[in-house]
N, C-alpha and C. Protein backbone atom coordinates (compact mmCIF):
# COMPACT_ATOMS: atom_id res chain seq x y z
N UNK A 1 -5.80 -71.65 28.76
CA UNK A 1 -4.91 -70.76 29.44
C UNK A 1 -3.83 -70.25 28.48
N UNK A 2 -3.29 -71.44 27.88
CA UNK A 2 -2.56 -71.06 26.47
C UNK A 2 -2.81 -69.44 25.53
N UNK A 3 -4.13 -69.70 25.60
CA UNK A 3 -4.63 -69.08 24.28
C UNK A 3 -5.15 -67.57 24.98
N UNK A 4 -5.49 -67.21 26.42
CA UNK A 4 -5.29 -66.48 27.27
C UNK A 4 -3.91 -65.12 26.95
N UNK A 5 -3.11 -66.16 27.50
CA UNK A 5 -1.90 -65.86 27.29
C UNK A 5 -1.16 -65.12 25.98
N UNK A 6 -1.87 -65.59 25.32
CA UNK A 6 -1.12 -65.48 23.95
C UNK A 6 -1.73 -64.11 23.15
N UNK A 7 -3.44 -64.21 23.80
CA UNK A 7 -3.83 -62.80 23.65
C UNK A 7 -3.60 -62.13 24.06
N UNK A 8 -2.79 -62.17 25.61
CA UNK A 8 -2.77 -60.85 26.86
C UNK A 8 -1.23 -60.50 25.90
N UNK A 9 -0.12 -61.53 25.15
CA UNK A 9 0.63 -61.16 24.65
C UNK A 9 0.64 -60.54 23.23
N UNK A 10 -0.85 -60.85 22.51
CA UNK A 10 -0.71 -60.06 21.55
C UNK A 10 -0.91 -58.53 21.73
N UNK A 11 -1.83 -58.20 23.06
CA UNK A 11 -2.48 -57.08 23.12
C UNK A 11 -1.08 -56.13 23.83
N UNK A 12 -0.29 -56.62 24.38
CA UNK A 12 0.85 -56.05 24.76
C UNK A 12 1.36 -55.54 23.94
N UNK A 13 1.92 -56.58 22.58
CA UNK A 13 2.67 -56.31 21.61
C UNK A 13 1.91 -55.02 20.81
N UNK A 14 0.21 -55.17 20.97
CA UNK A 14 -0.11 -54.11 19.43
C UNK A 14 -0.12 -52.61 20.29
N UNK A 15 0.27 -52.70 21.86
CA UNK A 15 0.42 -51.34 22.26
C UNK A 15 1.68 -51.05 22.43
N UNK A 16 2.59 -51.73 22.43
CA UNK A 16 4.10 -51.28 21.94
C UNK A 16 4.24 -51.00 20.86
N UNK A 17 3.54 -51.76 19.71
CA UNK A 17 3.54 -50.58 18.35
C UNK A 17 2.95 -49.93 18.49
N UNK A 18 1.96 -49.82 18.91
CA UNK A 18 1.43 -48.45 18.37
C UNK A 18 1.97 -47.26 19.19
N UNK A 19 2.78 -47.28 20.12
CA UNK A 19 3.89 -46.40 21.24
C UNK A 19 4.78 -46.09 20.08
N UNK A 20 5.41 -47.61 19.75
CA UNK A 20 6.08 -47.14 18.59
C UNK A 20 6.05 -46.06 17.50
N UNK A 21 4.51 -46.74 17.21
CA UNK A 21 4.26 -45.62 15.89
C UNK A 21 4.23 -44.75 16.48
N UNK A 22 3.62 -44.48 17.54
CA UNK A 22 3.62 -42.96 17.70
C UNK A 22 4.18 -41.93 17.93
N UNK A 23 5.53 -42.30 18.52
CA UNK A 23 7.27 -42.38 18.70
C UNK A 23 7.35 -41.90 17.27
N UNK A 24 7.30 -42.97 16.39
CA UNK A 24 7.99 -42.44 14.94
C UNK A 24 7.43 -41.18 14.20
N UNK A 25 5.97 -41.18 14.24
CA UNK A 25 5.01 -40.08 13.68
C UNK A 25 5.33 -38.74 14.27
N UNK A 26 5.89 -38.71 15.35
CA UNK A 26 6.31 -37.61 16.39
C UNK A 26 7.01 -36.93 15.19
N UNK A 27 8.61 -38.00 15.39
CA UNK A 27 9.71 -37.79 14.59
C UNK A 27 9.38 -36.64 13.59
N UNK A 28 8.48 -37.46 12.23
CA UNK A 28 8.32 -37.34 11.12
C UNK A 28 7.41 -36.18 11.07
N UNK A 29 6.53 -35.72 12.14
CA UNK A 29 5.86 -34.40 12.34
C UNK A 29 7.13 -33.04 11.96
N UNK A 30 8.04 -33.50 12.88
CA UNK A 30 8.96 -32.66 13.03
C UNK A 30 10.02 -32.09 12.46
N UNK A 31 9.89 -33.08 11.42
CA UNK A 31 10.97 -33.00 10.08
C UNK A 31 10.43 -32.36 8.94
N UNK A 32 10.93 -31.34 8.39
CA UNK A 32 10.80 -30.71 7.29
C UNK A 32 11.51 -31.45 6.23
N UNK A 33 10.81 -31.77 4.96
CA UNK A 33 11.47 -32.47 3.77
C UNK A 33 11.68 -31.11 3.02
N UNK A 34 12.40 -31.45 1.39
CA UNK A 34 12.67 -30.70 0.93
C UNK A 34 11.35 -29.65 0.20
N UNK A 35 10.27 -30.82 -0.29
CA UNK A 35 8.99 -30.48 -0.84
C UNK A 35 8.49 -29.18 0.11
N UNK A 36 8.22 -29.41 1.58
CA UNK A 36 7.48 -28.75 2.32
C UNK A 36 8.49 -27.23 2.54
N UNK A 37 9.64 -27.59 2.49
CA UNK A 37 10.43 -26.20 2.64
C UNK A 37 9.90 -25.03 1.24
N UNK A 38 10.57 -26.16 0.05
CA UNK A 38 9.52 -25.50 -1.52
C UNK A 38 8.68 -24.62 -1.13
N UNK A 39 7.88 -25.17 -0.57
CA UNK A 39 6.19 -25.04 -0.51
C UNK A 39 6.34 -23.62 0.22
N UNK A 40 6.93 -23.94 1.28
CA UNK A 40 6.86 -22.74 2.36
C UNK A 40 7.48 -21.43 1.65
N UNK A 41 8.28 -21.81 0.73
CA UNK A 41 9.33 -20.63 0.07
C UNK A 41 8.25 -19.89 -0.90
N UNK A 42 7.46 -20.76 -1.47
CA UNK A 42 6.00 -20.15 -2.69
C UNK A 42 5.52 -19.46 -1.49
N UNK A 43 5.25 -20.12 -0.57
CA UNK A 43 4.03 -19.54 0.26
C UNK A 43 4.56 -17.78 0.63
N UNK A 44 5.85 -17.63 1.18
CA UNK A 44 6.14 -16.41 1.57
C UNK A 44 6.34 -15.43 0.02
N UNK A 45 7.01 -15.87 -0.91
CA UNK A 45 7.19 -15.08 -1.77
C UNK A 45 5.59 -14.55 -2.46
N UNK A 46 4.84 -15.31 -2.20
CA UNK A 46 3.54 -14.35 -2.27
C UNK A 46 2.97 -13.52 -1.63
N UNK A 47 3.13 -13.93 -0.32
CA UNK A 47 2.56 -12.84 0.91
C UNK A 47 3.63 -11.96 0.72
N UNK A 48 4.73 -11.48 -0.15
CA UNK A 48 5.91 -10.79 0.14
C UNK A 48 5.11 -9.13 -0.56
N UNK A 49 4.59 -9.47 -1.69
CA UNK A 49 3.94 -8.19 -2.43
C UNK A 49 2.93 -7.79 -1.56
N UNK A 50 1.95 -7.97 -0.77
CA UNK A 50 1.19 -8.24 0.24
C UNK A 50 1.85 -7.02 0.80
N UNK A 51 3.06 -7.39 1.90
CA UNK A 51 3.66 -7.03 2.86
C UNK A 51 4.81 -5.81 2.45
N UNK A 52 5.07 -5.95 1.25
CA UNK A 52 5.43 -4.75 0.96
C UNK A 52 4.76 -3.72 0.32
N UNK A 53 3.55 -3.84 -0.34
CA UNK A 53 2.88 -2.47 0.10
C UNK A 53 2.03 -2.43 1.05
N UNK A 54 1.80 -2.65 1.86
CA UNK A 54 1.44 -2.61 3.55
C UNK A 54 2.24 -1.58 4.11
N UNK A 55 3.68 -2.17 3.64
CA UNK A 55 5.12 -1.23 4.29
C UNK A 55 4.74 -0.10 3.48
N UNK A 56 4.97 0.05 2.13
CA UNK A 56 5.56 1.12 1.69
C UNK A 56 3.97 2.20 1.17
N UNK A 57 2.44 1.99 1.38
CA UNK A 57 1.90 2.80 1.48
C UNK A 57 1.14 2.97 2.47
N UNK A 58 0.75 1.95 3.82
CA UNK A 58 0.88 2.45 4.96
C UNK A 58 1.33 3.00 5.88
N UNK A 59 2.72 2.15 6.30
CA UNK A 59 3.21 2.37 7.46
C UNK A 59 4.15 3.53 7.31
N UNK A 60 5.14 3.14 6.17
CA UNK A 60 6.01 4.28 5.97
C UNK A 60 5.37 6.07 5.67
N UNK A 61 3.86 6.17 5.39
CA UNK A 61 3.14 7.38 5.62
C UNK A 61 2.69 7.79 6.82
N UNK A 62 2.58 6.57 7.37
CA UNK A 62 2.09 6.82 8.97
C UNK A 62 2.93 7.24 9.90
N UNK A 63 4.33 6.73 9.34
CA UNK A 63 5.60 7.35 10.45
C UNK A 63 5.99 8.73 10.07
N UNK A 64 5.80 9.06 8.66
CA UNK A 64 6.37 10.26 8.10
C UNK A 64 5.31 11.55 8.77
N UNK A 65 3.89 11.01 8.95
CA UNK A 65 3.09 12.10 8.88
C UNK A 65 3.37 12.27 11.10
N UNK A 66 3.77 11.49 11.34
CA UNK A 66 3.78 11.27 13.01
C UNK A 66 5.53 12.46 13.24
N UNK A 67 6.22 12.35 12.38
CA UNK A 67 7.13 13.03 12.56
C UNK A 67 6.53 14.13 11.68
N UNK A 68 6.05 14.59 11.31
CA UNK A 68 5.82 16.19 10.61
C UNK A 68 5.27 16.74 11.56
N UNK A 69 3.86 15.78 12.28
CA UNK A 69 3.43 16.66 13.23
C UNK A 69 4.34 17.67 14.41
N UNK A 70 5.37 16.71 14.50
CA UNK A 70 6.19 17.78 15.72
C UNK A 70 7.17 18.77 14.69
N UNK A 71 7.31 18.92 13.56
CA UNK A 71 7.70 20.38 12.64
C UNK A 71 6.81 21.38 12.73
N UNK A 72 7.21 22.48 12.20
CA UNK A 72 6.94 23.33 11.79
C UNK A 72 7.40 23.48 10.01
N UNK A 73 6.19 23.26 9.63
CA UNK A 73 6.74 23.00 7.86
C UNK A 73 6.29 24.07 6.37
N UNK A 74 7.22 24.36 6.28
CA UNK A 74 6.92 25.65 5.24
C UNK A 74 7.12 24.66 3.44
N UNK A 75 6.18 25.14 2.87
CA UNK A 75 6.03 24.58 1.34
C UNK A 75 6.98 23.94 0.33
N UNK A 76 7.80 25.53 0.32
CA UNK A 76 9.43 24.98 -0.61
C UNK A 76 10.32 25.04 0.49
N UNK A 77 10.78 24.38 1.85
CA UNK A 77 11.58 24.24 2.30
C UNK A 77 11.64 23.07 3.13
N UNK A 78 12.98 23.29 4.38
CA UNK A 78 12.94 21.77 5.02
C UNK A 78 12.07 22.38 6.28
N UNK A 79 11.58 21.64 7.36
CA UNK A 79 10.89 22.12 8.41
C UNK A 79 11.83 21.68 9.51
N UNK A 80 11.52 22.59 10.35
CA UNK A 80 11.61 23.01 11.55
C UNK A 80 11.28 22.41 12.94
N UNK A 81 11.76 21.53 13.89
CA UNK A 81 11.50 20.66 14.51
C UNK A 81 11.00 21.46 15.81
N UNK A 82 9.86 21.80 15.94
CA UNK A 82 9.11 22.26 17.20
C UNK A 82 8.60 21.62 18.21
N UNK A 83 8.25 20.14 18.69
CA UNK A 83 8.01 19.90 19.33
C UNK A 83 6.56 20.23 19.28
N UNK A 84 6.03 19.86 20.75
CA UNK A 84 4.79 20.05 20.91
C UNK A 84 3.62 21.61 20.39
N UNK A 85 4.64 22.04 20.00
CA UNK A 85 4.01 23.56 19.94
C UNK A 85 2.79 23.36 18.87
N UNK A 86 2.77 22.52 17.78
CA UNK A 86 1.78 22.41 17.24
C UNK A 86 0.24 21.74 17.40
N UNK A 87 0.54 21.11 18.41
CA UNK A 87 -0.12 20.59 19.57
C UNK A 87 -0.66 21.80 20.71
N UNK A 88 -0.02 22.27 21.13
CA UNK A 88 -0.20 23.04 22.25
C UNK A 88 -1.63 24.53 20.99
N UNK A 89 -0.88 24.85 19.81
CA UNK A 89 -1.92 25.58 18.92
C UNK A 89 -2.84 25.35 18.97
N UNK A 90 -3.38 24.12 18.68
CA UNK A 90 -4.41 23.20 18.15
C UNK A 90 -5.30 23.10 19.90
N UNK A 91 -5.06 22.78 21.00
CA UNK A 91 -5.94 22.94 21.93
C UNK A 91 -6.12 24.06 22.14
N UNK A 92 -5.27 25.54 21.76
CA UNK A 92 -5.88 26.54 22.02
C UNK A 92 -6.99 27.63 21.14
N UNK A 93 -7.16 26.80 19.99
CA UNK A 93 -7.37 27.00 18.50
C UNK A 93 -9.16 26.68 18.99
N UNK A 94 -9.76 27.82 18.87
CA UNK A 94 -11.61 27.81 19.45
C UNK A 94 -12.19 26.73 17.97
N UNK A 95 -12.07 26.97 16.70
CA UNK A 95 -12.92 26.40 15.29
C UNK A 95 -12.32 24.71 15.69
N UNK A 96 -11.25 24.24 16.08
CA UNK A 96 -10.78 23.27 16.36
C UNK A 96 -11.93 22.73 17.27
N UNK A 97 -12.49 23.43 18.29
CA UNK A 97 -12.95 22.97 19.54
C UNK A 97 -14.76 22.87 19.27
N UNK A 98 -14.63 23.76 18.09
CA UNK A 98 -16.35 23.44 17.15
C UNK A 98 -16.30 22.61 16.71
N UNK A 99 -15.41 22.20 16.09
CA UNK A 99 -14.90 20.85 14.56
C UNK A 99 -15.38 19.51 15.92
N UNK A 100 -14.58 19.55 16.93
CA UNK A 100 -14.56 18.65 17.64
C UNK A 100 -15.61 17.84 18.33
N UNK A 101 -16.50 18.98 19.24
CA UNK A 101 -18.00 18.89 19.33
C UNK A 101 -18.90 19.06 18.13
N UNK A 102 -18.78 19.39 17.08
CA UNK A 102 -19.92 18.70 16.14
C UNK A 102 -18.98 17.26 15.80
N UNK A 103 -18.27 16.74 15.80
CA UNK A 103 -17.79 15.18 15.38
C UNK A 103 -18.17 14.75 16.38
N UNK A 104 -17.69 14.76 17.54
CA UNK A 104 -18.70 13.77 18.51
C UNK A 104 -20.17 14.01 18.88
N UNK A 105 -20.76 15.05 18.66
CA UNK A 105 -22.31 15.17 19.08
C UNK A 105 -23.02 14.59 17.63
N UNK A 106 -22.61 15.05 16.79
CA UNK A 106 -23.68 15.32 15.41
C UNK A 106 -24.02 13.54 14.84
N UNK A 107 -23.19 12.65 15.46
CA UNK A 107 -23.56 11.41 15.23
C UNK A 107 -24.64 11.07 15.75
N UNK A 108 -24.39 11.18 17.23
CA UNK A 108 -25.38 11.16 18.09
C UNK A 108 -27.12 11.12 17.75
């Protein structure tokens, strides 16, 4: 009965540590040391060249050409902010409306 006992008390004890440990491992998940901050600082300063030409020959062409569309833009000068009107051309524009139906049929 002794010896019963003494196991039902060891098996108690090795699941309070290991509650324990697992309590502590939590902790230590959660903590950033100095190494892993390092690490993280290499890690971004590489993706940084990455992400800046992403910026500066994608996106920043993609916004520039999204705002021209609503100008009106002459060669050597500044343009002219029209609004939809260049839009409104373009659906009434017939070679536009050929261009359009051979791109979607001619795959076909």
């Amino acid at each position: 009965m002794n010896c019963i006992n003494k196991f039902i008390e060891s098996e108690e004890s090795k699941r309070n540590l290991l509650c324990y440990e697992d309590v502590k491992m939590k902790r230590e998940v959660n903590r950033v040391n100095r190494k892993d901050k390092q690490e993280i600082l290499v890690a971004y300063c590489c993706i940084l060249p990455m992400f800046l030409g992403l910026f500066i020959f994608y996106i920043l062409p993609f916004l520039k050409n999204v705002f021209l569309a609503f100008e009106k833009w002459e060669p050597f000068g500044n343009g002219v902010f029209i609004g939809l009107e260049n839009y409104r051309k373009l659906l009434q524009d017939e070679v536009f409306w050929i261009a359009f139906k051979n791109t979607i049929f001619m795959p076909l």
